[in-house]
Protein backbone atom coordinates (compact mmCIF):
# COMPACT_ATOMS: atom_id res chain seq x y z
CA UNK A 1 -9.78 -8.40 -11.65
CA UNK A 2 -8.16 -11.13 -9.48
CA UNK A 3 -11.75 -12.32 -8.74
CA UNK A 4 -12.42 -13.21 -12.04
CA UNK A 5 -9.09 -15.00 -12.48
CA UNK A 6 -10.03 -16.57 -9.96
CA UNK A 7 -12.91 -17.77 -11.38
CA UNK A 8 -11.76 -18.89 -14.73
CA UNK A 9 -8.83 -20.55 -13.55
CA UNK A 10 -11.90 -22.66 -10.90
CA UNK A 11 -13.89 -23.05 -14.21
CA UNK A 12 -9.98 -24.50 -16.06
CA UNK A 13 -9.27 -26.80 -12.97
CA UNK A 14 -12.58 -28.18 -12.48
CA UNK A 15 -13.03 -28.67 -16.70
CA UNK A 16 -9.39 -29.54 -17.33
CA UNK A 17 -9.20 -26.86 -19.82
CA UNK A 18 -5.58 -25.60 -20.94
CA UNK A 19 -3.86 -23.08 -19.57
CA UNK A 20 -1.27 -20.74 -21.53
CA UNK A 21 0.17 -17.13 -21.15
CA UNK A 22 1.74 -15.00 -23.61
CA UNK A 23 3.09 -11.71 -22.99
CA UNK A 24 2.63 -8.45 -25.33
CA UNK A 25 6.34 -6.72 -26.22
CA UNK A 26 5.75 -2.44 -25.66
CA UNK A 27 2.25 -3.50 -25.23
CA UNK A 28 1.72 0.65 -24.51
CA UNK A 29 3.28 1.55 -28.24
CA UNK A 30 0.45 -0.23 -29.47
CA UNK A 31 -2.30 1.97 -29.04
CA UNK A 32 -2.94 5.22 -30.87
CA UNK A 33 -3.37 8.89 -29.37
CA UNK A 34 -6.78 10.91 -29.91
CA UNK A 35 -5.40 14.56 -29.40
CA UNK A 36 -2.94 16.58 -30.74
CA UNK A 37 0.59 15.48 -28.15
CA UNK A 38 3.68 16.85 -29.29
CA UNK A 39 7.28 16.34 -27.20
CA UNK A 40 10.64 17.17 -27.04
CA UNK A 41 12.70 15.74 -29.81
CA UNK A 42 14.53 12.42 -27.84
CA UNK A 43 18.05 12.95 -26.71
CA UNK A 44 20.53 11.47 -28.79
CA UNK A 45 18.02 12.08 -31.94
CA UNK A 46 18.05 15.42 -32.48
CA UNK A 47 17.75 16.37 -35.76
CA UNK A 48 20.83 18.44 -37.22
CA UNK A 49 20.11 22.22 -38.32
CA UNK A 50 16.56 21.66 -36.47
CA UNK A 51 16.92 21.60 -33.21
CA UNK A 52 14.57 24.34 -32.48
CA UNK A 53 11.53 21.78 -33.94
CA UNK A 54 9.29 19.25 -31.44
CA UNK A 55 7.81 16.05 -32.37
CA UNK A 56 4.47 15.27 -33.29
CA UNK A 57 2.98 11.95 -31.61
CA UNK A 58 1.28 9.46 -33.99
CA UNK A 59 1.10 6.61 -31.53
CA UNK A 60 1.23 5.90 -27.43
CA UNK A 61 4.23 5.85 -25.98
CA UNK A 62 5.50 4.91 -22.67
CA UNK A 63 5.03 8.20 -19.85
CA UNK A 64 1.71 9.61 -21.27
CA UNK A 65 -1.08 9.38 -18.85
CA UNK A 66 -3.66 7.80 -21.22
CA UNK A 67 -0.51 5.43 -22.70
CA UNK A 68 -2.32 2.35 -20.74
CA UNK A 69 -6.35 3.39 -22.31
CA UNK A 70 -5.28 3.96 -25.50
CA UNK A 71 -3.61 0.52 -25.47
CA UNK A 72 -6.61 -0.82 -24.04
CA UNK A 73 -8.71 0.41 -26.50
CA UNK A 74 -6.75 -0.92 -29.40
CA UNK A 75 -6.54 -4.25 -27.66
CA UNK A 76 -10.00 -4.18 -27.27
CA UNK A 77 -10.72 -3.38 -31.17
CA UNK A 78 -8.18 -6.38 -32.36
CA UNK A 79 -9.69 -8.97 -30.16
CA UNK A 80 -13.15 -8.40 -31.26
CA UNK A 81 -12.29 -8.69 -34.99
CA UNK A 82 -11.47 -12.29 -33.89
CA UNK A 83 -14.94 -12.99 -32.63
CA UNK A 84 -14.36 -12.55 -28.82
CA UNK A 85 -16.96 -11.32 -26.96
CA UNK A 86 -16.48 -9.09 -24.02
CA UNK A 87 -17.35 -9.97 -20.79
CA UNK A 88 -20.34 -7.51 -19.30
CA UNK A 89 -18.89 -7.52 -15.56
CA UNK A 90 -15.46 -7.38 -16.49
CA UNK A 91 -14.20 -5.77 -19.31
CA UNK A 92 -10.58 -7.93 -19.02
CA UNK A 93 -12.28 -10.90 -19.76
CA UNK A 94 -13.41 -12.01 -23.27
CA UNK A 95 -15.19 -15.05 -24.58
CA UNK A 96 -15.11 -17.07 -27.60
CA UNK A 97 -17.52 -19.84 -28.84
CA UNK A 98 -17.83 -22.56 -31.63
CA UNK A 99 -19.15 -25.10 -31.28
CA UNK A 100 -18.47 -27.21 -28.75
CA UNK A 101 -14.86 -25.37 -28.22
CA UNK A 102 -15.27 -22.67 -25.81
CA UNK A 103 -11.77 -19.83 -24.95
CA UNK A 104 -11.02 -17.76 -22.34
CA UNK A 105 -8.87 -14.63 -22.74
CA UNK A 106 -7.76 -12.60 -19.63
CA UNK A 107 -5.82 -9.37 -20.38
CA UNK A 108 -4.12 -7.55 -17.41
CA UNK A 109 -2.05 -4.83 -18.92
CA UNK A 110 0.75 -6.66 -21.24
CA UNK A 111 -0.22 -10.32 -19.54
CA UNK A 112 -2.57 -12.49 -21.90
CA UNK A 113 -4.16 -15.66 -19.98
CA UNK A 114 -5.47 -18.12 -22.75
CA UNK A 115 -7.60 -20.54 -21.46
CA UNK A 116 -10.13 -23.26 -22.98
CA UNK A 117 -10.89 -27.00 -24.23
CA UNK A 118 -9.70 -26.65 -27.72
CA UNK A 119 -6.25 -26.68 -28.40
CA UNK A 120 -6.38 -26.30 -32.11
CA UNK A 121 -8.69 -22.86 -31.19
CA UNK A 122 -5.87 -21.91 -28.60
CA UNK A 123 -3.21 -22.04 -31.13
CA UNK A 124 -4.65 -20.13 -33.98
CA UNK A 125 -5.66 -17.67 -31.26
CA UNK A 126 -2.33 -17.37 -30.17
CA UNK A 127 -0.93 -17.34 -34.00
CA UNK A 128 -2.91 -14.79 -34.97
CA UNK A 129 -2.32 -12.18 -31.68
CA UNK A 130 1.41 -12.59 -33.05
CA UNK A 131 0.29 -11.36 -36.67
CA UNK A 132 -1.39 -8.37 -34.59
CA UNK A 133 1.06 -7.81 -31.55
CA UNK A 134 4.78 -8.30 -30.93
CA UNK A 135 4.36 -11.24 -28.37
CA UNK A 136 6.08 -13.85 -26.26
CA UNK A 137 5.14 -17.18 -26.00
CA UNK A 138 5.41 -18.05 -21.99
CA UNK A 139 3.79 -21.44 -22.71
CA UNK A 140 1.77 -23.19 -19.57
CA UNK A 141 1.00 -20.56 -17.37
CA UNK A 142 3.06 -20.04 -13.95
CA UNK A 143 2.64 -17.00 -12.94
CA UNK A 144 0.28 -14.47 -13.22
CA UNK A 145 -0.22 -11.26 -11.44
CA UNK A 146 2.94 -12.41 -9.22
CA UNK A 147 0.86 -15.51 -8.21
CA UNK A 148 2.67 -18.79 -8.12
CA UNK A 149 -0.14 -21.14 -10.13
CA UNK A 150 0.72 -25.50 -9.20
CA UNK A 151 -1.98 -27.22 -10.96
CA UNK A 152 -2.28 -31.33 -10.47
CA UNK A 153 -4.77 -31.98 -13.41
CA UNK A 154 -4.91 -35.44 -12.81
CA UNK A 155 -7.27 -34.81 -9.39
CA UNK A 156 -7.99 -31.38 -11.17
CA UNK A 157 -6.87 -29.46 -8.61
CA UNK A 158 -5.20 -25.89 -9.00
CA UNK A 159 -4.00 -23.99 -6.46
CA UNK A 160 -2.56 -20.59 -5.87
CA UNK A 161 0.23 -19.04 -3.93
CA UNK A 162 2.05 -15.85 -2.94
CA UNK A 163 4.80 -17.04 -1.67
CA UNK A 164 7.52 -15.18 -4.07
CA UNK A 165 5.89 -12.27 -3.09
CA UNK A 166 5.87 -12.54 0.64
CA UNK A 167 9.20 -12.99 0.17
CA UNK A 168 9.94 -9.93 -1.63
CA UNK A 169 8.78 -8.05 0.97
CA UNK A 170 10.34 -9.96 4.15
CA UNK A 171 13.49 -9.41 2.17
CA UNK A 172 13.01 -5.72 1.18
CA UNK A 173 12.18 -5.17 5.06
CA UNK A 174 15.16 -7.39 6.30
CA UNK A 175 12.60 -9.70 8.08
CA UNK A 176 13.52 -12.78 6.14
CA UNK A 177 14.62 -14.37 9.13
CA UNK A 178 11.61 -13.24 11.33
CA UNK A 179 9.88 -16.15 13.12
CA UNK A 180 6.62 -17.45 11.27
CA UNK A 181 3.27 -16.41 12.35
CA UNK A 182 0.10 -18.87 12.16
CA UNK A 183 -2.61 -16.34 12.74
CA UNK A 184 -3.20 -12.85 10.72
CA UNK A 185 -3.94 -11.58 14.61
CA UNK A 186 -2.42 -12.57 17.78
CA UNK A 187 -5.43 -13.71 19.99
CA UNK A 188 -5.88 -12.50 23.14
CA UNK A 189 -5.16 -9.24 22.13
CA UNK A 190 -7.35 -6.43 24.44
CA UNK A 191 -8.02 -2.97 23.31
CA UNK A 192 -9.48 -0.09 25.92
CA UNK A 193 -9.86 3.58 25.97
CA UNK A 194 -6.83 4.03 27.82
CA UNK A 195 -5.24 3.47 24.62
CA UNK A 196 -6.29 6.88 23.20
CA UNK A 197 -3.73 9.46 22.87
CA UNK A 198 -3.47 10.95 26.21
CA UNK A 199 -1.04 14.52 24.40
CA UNK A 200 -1.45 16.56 21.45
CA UNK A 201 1.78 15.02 20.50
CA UNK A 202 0.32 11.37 20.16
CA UNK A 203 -2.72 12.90 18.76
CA UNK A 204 -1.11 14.14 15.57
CA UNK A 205 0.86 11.02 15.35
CA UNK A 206 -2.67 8.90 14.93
CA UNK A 207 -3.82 11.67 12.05
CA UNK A 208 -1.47 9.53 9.77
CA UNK A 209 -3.68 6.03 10.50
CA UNK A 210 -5.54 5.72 7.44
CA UNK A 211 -9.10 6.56 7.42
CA UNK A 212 -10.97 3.88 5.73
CA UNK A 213 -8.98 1.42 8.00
CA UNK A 214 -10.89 2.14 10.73
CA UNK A 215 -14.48 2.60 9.13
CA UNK A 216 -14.32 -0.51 6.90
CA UNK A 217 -15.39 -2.79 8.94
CA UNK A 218 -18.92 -0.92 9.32
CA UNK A 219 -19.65 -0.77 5.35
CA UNK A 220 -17.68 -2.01 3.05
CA UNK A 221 -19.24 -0.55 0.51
CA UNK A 222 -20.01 2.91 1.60
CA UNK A 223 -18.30 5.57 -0.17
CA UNK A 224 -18.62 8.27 2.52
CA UNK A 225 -20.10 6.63 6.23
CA UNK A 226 -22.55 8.53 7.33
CA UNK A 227 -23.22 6.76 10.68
CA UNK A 228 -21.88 4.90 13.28
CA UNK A 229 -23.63 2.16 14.80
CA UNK A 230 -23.72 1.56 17.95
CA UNK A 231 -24.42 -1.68 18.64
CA UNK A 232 -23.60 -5.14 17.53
CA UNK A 233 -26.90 -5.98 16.72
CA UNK A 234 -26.91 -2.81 14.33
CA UNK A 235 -23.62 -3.71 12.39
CA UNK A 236 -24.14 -7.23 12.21
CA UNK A 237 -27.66 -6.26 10.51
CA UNK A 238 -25.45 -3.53 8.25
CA UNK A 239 -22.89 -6.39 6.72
CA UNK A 240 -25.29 -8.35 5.71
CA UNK A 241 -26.70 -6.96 1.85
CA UNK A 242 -23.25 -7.18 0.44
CA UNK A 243 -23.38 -10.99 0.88
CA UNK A 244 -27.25 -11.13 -0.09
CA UNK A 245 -28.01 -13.70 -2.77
CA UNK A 246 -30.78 -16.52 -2.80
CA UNK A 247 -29.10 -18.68 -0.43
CA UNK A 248 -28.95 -19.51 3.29
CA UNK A 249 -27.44 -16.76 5.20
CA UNK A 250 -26.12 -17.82 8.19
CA UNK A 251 -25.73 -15.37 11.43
CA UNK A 252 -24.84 -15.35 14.65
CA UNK A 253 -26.17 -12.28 16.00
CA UNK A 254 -30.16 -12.73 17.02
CA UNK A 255 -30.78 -9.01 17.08
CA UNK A 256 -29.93 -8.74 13.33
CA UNK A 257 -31.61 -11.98 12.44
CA UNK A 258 -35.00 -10.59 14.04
CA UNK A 259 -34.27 -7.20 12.17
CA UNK A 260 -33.98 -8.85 9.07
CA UNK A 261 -37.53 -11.08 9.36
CA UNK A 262 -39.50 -8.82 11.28
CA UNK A 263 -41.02 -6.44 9.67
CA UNK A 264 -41.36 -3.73 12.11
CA UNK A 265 -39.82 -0.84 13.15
CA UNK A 266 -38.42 0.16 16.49
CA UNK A 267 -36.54 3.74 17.59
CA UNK A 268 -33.73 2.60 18.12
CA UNK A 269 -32.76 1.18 14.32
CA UNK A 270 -34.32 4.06 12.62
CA UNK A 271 -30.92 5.86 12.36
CA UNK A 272 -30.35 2.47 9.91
CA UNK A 273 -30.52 3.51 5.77
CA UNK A 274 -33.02 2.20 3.74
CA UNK A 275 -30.67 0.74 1.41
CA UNK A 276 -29.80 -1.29 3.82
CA UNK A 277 -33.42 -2.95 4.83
CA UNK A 278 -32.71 -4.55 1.57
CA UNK A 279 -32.15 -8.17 2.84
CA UNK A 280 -35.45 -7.14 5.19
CA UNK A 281 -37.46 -6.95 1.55
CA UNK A 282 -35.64 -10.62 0.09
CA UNK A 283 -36.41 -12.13 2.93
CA UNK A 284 -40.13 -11.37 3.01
CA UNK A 285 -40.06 -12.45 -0.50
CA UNK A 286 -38.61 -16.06 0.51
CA UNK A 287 -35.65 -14.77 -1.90
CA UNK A 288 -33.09 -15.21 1.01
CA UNK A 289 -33.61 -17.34 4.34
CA UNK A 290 -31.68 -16.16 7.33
CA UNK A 291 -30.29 -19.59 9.63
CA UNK A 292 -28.80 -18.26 13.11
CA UNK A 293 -25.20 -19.83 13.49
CA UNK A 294 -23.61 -20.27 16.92
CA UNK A 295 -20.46 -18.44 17.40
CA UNK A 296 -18.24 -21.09 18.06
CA UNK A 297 -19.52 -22.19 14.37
CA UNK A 298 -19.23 -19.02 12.47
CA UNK A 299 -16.94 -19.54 9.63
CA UNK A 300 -16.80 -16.12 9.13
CA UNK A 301 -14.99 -15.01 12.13
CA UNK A 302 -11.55 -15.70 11.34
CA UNK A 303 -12.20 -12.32 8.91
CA UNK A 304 -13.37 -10.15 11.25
CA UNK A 305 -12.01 -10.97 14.57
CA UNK A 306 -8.83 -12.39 16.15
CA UNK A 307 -9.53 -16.13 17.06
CA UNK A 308 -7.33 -19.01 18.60
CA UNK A 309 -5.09 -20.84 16.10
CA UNK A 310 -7.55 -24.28 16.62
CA UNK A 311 -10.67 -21.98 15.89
CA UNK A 312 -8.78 -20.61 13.07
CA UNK A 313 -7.77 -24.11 11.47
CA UNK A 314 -11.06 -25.01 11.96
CA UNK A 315 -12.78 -22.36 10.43
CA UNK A 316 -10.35 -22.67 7.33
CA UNK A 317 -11.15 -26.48 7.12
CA UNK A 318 -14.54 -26.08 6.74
CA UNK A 319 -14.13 -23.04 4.25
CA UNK A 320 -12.43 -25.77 2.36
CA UNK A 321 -8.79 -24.44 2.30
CA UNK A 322 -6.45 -26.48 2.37
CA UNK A 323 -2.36 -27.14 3.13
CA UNK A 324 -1.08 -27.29 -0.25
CA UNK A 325 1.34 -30.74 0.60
CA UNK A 326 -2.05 -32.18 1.74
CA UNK A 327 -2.63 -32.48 -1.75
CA UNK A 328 0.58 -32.29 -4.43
C-alpha cells in the first residue's frame, strides 16, 4: 500500500496535481453484515422488562472481525457508482477520467487521499463522499499513514518523512536523548562462529530470534526456503528475478553474471530452483542485459551490508536521496 502512495504522490509532485485528505467519521458503522450476528444488549441500554432479550445486528460495528471488509466492501460499492475505476494491482487505489481531468483516490482504512488536476472534479468528489459518508474535511494533505508530507510545488518537489514517528518511539523507549546514529549498521562490525551459543541456556534464549530474520536475505520472496546456498556466487544469482524487468541489471558478483548468460549447467548449481533460472531465460531473449558493477560502485550495498558512512553517502547520492534542507 505505501508503494503505491508512493507512486501517486511521484505522479502529484512531478504533474503538480492537488493534493487533499478527508477523513471518514465511524468509517466501520458504514458497512453492512452478511450473517446472522446477534450481541448482548449495550450497557446502559437495556431495555426495561426485557432484559433477558439480545440484539440483532443490521450493520458493522466496531469489535467484529469482518467490521473492516464489510466497510471495505461498501466503500468499494459507493465509489464505483461515481465512475471510479479500481485499480487492478491495488485494490486501495481508484481512478477517475474525463476528459482531460484525471483523480486519484487512495483509501487506507478511514483515510481518503484525493489527488488530481481538476479542482472543480476534486470538489464535487469530495461533496458528494459527504452526501454518502460522515466525513472531515482535512484540506491539503499533511499526513498520511503517520508520514510527515513537505511539498515545494514551485520546483515540484515532495518529500516524505518519519520523523514524528521516530520520535514516538525514542520517547516511548526513553531514548529521546540517545546520541544520533548516521548509519543503519555500525561498520566494522565482525561476526564468527564463536558467537554461537556455547550452553543450552543461550541456546533457548536465540529460539526467540525471529525466523524469517535470518532467512530473508536468501529469498525474499520464498514462502517456505527450501535451501541454503552456499556460496556467494549462488545467492547473488538467487536475488536477482525479484528485480528482473527489461532494463540493465547491474551486478557485482561474476559467478552469478556467468550463471545468468551461460546457458549451461554445472553440479554444483543444480541444487538452484527452476523458478529461479528465470532471469537465465530473459536474458537469452535480449529481454534483460546483465552489466557487472564493481563493488566499490554497487549502489545496492548500503541494503544488504554494513558500509562506511562516505560509502553510504555516496551510495545514497547517487540513488538520488537527498537532505531535505538541501532543497526547502
Amino acid at each position: 500500500m505505501t508503494k503505491f502512495i508512493q507512486i501517486i504522490l511521484a505522479i502529484a509532485a512531478w504533474c503538480d496535481y492537488e493534493i487533499w485528505q478527508m477523513d471518514v467519521k465511524m468509517a466501520f458503522l458504514n458497512g453492512f453484515v452478511e450473517e446472522e450476528i446477534y450481541m448482548d444488549q449495550p450497557e446502559g441500554f437495556t431495555s426495561v422488562g426485557e432484559e433477558q432479550k439480545v440484539c440483532h445486528l443490521q450493520r458493522s460495528i466496531y469489535g467484529l472481525k469482518q467490521a473492516s471488509r464489510s466497510w471495505n466492501i461498501h466503500f468499494d460499492e459507493v465509489i464505483r457508482s461515481y465512475d471510479f475505476i479500481k485499480n487492478d494491482f491495488d485494490p486501495c487505489v481508484y481512478e477517475k477520467v474525463s476528459g482531460s481531468s484525471v483523480a486519484f483516490l487512495v483509501l487506507y482504512v478511514d483515510d481518503i487521499l484525493l489527488i488530481g488536476n481538476d479542482v472543480k472534479m476534486l470538489g464535487d468528489t469530495k461533496a458528494w463522499l459527504s452526501t454518502q459518508f460522515s466525513m472531515k474535511d482535512l484540506g491539503e494533505a499533511s499526513y498520511i499513514l503517520g508520514i510527515k508530507i513537505i511539498r515545494d510545488r514551485s520546483k515540484r518537489i515532495l518529500g516524505m518523512t518519519q520523523t514524528s514517528y521516530v520520535e514516538k518511539v525514542l520517547k516511548r523507549f526513553k531514548m529521546k536523548n540517545s546520541k544520533r546514529g548516521f548509519l543503519p549498521v555500525r561498520h566494522g562490525v565482525k561476526l564468527s562462529k564463536k558467537q554461537s551459543p556455547k550452553t543450552d541456556e543461550e541456546l533457548r534464549k536465540i529460539f526467540d530470534i525471529p525466523y524469517a530474520s535470518a532467512w530473508a536475505a536468501y529469498s525474499m520472496l520464498c514462502s517456505a526456503q527450501g535451501q541454503m546456498s552456499l556460496r556467494f556466487e549462488r545467492n547473488e544469482h538467487i536475488s536477482v528475478p525479484s528485480i528482473v524487468e527489461p532494463v540493465v541489471i547491474f551486478c557485482d558478483n561474476n559467478g552469478a553474471i556467468a550463471q545468468a548468460k551461460e546457458p549451461r549447467s554445472h553440479h554444483r548449481s543444480k541444487h538452484i530452483l527452476r523458478r529461479y533460472h528465470l532471469v537465465k531465460e530473459m536474458v537469452g531473449r535480449g529481454d534483460v542485459r546483465m552489466d557487472q558493477v564493481t563493488s566499490a560502485e554497487n549502489m545496492a550495498d548500503p541494503l544488504t551490508k554494513p558500509v562506511s558512512q562516505i560509502a553510504h553517502a555516496q551510495h545514497l547520492g547517487k540513488m538520488g536521496f537527498m537532505n531535505m534542507s538541501d532543497w526547502l
